[in-house]
N, C-alpha and C. Protein backbone atom coordinates (compact mmCIF):
# COMPACT_ATOMS: atom_id res chain seq x y z
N UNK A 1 62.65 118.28 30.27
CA UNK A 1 63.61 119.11 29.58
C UNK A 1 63.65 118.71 28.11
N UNK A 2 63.47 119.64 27.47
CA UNK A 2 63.47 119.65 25.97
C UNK A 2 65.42 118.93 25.28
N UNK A 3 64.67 117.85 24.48
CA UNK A 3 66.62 117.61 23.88
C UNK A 3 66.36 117.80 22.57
N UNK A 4 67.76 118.53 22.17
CA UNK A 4 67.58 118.42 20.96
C UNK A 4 68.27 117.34 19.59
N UNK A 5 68.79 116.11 20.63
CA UNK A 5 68.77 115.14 19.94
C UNK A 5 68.64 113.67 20.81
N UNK A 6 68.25 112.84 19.55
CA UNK A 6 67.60 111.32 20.48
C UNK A 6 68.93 110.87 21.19
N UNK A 7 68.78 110.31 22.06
CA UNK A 7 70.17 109.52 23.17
C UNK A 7 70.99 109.06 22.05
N UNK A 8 70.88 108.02 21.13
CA UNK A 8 72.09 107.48 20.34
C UNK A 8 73.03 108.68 19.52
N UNK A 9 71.76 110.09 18.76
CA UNK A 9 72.89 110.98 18.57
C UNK A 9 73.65 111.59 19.51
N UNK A 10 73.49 112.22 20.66
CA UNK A 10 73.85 112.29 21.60
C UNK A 10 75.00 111.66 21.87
N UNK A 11 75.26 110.31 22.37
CA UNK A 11 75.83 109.26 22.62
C UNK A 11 77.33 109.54 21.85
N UNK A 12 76.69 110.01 20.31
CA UNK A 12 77.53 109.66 18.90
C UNK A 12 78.89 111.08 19.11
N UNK A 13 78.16 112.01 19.71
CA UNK A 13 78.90 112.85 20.06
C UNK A 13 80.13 113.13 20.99
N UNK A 14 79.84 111.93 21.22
CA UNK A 14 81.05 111.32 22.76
C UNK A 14 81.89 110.61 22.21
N UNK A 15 82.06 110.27 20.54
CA UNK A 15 82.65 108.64 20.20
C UNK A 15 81.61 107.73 20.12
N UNK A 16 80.74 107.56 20.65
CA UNK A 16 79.65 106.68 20.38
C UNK A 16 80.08 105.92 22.31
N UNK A 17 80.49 106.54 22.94
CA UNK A 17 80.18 105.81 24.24
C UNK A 17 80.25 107.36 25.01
N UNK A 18 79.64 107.19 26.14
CA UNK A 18 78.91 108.18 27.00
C UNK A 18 78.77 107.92 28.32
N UNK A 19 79.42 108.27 29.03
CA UNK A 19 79.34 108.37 30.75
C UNK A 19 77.67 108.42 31.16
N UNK A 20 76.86 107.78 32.11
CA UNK A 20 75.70 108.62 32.45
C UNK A 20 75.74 109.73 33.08
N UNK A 21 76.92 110.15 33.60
CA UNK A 21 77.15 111.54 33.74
C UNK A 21 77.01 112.48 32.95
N UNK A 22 77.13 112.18 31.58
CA UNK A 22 77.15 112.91 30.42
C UNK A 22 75.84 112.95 30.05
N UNK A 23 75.27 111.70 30.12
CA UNK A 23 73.57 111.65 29.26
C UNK A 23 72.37 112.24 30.75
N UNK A 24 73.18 112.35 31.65
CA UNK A 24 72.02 113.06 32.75
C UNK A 24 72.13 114.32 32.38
N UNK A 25 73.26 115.35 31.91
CA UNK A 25 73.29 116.52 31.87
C UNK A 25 72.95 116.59 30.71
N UNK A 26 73.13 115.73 29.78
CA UNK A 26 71.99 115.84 28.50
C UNK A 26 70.47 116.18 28.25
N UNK A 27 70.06 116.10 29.36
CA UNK A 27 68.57 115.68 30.35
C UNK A 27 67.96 114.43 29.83
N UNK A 28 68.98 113.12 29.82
CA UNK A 28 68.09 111.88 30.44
C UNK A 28 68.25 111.85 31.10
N UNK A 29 66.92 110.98 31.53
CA UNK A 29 66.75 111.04 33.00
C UNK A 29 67.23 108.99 33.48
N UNK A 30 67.57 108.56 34.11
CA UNK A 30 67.96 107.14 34.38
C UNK A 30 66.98 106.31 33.77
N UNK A 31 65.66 106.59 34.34
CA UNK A 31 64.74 105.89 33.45
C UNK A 31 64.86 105.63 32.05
N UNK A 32 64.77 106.96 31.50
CA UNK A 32 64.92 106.91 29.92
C UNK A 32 66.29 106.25 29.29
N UNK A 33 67.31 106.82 30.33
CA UNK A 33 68.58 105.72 29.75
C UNK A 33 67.92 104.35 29.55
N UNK A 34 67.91 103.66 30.67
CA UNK A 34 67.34 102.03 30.88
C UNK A 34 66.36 101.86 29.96
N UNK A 35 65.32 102.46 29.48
CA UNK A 35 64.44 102.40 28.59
C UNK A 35 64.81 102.11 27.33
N UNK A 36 65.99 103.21 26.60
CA UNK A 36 66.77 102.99 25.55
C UNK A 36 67.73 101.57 25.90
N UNK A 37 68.02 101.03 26.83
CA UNK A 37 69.06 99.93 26.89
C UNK A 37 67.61 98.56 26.26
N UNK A 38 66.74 99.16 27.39
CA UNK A 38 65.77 97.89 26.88
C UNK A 38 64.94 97.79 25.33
N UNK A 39 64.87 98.37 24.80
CA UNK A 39 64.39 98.40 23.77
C UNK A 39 65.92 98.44 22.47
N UNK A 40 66.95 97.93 22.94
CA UNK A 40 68.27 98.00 22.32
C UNK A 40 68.69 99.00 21.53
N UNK A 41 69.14 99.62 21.87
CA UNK A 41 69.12 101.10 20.95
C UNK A 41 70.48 101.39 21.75
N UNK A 42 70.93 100.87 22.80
CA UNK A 42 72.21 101.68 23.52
C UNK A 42 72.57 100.30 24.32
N UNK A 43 73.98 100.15 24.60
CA UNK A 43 73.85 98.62 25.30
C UNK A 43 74.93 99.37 26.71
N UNK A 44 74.69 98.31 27.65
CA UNK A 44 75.50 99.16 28.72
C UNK A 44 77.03 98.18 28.90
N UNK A 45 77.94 99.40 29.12
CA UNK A 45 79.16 98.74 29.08
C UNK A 45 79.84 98.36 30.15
N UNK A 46 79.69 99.38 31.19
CA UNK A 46 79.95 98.70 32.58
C UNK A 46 79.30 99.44 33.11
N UNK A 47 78.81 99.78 34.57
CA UNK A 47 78.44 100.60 35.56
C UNK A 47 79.20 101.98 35.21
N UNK A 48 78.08 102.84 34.65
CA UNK A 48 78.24 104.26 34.18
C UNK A 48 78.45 104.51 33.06
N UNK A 49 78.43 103.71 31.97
CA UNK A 49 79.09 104.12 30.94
C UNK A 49 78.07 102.86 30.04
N UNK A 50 77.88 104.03 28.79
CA UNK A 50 76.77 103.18 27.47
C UNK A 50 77.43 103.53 26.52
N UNK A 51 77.14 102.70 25.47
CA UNK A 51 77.55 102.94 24.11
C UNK A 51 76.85 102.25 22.69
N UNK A 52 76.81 103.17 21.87
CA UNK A 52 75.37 103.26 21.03
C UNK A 52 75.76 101.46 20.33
N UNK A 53 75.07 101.13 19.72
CA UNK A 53 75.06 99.45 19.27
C UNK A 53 76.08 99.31 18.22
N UNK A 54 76.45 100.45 17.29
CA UNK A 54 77.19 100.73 15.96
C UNK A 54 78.57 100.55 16.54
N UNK A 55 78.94 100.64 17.64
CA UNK A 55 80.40 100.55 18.41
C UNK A 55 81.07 98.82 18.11
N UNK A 56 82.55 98.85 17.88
CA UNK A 56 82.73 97.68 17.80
C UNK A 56 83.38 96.89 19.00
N UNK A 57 82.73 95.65 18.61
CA UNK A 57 83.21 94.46 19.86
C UNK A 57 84.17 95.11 20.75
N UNK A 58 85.14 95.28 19.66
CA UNK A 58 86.85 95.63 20.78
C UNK A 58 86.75 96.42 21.08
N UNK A 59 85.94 97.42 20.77
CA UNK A 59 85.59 99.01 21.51
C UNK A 59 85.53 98.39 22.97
N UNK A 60 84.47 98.07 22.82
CA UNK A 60 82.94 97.74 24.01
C UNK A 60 84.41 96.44 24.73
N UNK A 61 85.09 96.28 24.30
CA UNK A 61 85.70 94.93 25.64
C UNK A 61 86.78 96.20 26.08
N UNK A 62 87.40 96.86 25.41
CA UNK A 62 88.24 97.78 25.94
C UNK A 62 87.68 98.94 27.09
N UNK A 63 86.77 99.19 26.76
CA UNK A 63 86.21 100.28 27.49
C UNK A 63 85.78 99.48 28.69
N UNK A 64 85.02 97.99 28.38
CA UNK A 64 84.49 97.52 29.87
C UNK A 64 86.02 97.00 30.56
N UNK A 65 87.42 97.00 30.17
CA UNK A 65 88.02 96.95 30.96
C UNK A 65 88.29 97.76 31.87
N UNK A 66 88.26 99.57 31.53
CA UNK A 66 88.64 100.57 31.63
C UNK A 66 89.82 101.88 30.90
N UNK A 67 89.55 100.92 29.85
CA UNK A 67 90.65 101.82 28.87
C UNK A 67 89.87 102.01 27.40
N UNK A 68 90.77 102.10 26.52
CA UNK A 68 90.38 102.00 24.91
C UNK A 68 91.44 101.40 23.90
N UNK A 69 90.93 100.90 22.77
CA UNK A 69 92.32 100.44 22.01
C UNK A 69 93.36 101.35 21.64
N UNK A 70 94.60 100.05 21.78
CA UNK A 70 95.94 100.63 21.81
C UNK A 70 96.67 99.52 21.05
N UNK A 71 97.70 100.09 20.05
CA UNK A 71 99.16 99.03 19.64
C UNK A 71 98.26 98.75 18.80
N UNK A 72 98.54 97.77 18.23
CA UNK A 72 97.96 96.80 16.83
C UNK A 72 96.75 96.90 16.59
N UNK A 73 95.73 96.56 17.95
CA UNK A 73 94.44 97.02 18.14
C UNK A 73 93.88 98.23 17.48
N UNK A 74 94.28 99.29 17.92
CA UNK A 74 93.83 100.59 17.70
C UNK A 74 94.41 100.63 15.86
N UNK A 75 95.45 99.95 15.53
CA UNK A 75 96.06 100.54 14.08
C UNK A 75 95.23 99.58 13.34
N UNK A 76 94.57 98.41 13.83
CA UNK A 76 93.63 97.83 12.75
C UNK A 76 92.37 98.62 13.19
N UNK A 77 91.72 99.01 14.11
CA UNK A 77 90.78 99.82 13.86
C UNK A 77 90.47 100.92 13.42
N UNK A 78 91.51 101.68 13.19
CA UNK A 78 92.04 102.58 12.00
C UNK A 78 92.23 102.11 10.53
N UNK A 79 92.10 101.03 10.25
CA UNK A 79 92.55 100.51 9.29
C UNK A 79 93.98 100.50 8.62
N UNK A 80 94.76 100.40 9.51
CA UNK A 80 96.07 100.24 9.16
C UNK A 80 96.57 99.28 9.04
N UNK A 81 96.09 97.93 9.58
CA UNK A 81 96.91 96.56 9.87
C UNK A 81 95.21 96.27 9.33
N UNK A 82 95.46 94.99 8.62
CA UNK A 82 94.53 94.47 8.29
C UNK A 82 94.42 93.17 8.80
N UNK A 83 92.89 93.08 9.46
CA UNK A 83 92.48 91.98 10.34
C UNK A 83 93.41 90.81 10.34
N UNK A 84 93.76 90.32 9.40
CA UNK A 84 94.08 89.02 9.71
C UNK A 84 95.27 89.16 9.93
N UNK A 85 96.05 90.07 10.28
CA UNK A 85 97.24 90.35 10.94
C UNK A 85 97.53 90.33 12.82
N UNK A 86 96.16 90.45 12.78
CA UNK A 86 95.87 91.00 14.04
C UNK A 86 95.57 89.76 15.48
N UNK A 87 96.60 89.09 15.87
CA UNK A 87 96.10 88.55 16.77
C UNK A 87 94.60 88.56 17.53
N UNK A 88 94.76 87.39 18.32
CA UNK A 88 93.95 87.25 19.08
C UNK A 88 93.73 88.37 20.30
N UNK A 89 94.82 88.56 20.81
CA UNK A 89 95.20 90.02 21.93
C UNK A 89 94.36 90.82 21.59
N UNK A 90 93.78 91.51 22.55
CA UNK A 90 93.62 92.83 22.41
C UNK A 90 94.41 93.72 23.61
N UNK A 91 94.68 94.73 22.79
CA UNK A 91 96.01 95.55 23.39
C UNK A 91 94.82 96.82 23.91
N UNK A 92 94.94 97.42 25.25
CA UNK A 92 94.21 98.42 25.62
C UNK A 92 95.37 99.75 26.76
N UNK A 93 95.05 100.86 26.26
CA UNK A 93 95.16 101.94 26.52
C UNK A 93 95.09 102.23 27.81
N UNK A 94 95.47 102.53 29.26
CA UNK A 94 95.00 102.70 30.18
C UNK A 94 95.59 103.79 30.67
N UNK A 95 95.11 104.32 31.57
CA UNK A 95 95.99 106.37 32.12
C UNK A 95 96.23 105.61 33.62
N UNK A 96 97.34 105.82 33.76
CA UNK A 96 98.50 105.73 35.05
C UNK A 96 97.47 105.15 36.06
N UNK A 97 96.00 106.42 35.80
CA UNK A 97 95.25 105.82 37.72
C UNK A 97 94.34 105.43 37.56
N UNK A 98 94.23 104.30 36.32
CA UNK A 98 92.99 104.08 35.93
C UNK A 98 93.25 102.44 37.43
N UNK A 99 91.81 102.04 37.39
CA UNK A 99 91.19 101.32 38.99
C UNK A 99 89.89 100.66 38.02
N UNK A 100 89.64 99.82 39.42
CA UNK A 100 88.69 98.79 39.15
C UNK A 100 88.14 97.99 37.79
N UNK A 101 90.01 97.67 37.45
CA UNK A 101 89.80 97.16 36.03
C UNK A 101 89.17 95.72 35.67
N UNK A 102 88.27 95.77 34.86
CA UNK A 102 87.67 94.52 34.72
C UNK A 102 88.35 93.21 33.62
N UNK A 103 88.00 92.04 33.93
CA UNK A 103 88.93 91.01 32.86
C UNK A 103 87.89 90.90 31.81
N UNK A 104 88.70 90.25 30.55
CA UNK A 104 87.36 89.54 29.16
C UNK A 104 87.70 88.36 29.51
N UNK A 105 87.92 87.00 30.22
CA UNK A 105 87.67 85.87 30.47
C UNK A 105 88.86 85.65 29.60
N UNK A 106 88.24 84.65 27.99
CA UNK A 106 89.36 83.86 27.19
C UNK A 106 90.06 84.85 26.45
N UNK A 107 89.79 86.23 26.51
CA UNK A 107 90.62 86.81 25.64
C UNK A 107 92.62 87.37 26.37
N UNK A 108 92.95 87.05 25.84
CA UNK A 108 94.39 87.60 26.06
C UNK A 108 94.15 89.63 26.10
N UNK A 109 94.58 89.44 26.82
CA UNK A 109 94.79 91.74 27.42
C UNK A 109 96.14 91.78 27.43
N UNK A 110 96.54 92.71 26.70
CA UNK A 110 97.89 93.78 27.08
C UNK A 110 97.81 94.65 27.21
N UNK A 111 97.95 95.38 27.86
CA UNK A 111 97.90 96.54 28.82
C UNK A 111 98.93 97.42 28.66
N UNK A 112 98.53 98.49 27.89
CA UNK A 112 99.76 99.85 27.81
C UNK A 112 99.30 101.18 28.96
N UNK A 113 100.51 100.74 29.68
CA UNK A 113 99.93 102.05 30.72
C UNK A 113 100.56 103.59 29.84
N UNK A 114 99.87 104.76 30.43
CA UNK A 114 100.32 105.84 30.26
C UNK A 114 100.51 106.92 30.86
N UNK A 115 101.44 107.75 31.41
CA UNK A 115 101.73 108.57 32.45
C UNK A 115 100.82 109.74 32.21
N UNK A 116 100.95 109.82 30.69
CA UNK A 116 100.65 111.28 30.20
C UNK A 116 99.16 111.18 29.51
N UNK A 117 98.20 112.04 29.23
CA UNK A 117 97.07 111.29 28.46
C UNK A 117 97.78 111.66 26.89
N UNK A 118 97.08 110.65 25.95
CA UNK A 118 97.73 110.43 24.79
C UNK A 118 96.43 110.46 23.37
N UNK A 119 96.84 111.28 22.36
CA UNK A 119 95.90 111.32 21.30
C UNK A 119 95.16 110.27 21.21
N UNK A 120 93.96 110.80 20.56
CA UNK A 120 92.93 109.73 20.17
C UNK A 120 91.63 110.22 20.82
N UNK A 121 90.94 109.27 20.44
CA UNK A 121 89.49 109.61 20.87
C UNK A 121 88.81 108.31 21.94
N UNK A 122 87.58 108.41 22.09
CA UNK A 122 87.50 107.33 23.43
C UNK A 122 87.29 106.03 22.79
N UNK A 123 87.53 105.33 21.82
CA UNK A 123 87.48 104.41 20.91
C UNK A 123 88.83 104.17 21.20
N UNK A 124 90.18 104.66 20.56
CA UNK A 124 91.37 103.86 20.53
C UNK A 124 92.39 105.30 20.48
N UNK A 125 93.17 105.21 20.29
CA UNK A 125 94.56 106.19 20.65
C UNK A 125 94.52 106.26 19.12
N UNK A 126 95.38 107.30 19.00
CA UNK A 126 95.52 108.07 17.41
C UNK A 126 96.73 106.58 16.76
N UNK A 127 96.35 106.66 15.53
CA UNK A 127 97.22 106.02 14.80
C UNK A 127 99.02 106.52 14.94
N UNK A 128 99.61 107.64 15.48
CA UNK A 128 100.75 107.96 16.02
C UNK A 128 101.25 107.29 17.17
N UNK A 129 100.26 107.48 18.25
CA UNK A 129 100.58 106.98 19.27
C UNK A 129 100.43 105.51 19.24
N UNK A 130 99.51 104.74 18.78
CA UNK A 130 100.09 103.12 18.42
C UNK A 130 100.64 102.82 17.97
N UNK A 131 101.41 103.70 16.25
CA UNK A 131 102.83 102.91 16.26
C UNK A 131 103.95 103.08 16.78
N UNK A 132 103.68 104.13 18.35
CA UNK A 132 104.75 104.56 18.76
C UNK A 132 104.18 103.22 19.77
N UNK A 133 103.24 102.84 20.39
CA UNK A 133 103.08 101.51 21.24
C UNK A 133 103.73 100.26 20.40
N UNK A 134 103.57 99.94 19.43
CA UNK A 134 103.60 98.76 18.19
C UNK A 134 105.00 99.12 18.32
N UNK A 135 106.18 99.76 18.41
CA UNK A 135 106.98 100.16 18.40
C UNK A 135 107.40 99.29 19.61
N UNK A 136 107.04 99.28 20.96
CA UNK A 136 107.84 99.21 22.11
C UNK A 136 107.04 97.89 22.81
N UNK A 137 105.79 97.29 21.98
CA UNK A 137 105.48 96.28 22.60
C UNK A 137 106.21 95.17 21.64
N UNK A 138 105.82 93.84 22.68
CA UNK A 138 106.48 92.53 22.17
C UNK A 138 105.99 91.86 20.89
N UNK A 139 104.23 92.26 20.60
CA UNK A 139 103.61 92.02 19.61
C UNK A 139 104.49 91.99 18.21
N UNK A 140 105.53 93.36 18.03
CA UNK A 140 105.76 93.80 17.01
C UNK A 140 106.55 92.60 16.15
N UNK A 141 107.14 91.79 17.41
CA UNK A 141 108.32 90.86 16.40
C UNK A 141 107.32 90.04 15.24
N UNK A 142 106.60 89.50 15.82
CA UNK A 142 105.64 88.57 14.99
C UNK A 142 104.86 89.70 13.57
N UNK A 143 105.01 90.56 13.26
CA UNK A 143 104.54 91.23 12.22
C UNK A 143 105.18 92.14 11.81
N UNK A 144 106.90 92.32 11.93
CA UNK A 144 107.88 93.12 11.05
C UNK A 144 108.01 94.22 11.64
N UNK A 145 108.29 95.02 10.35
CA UNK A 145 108.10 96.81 10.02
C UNK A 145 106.68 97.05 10.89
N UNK A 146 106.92 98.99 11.35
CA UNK A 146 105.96 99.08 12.00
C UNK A 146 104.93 99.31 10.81
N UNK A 147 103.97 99.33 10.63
CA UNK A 147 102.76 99.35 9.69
C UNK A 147 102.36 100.61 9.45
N UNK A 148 101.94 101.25 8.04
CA UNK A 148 101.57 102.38 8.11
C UNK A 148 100.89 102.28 7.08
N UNK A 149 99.91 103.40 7.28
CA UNK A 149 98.38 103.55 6.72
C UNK A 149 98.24 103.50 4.86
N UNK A 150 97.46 102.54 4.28
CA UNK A 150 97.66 102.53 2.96
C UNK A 150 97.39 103.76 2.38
N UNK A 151 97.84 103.95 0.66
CA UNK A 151 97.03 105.65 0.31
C UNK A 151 96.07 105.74 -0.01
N UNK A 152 95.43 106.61 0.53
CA UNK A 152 93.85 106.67 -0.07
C UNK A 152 93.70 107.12 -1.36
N UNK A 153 92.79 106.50 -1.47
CA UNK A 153 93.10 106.65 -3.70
C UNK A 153 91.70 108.38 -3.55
């Protein structure tokens, strides 16, 4: 089957992570996924799910938990809170029936469940909805006022 773009653009079109559900109806075929993993071009994040190499760390630990960034997390990856504000935690996003969640070992997880699904993209929740999390988690005492986005010149 003819594509009309290589797996990583592809991929890029998802957020930069991609179900193999998504990249089979793309027409790769499993092989060619694994092919792209081995030659590093796409790294795999858990069972079913890839994401192109340009993705960051906390992406790729959030997603292999089963969620995406959330709270402080998601507003420094937005660039709203600047790194060195940002604990060690990473705060992750999860939908009410999310299952077979995986741990990061030494890293500290907080876990924002959600009844409803909530803005954002598969990377982290919209900068609204984390300072409405940053708002109601415990994180907030240790860093004030809720934080909001500098002006873009």
């Amino acid at each position: 089957m003819d594509r009309p773009l290589p797996i990583v653009r592809y991929i890029a079109l998802y957020d930069g992570i991609a179900t193999t559900a998504e990249l089979l109806r793309g027409g790769f075929s499993p092989v060619e996924i694994r092919l792209w993993q081995d030659y590093d071009r796409i790294v795999r994040v858990r069972k079913g799910l890839w994401a192109n190499l340009g993705v960051r760390d906390d992406v790729i630990l959030a997603a292999r938990v089963g969620g995406r960034l959330a709270c402080v997390s998601a507003l420094e990856h937005h660039g709203v809170v600047p790194p060195e504000l940002v604990s060690h935690d990473i705060h992750i996003d999860l939908s009410r029936g999310a299952s077979r969640l995986r741990t990061l070992g030494d890293r500290n997880v907080v876990l924002h469940w959600s009844r409803v699904g909530r803005d954002g993209d598969r990377q982290a929740v919209s900068v609204e909805v984390a300072r409405e999390q940053w708002r109601r988690c415990g994180c907030n005492t240790k860093m004030g006022t809720p934080p909001h986005r500098p002006p873009e010149n």
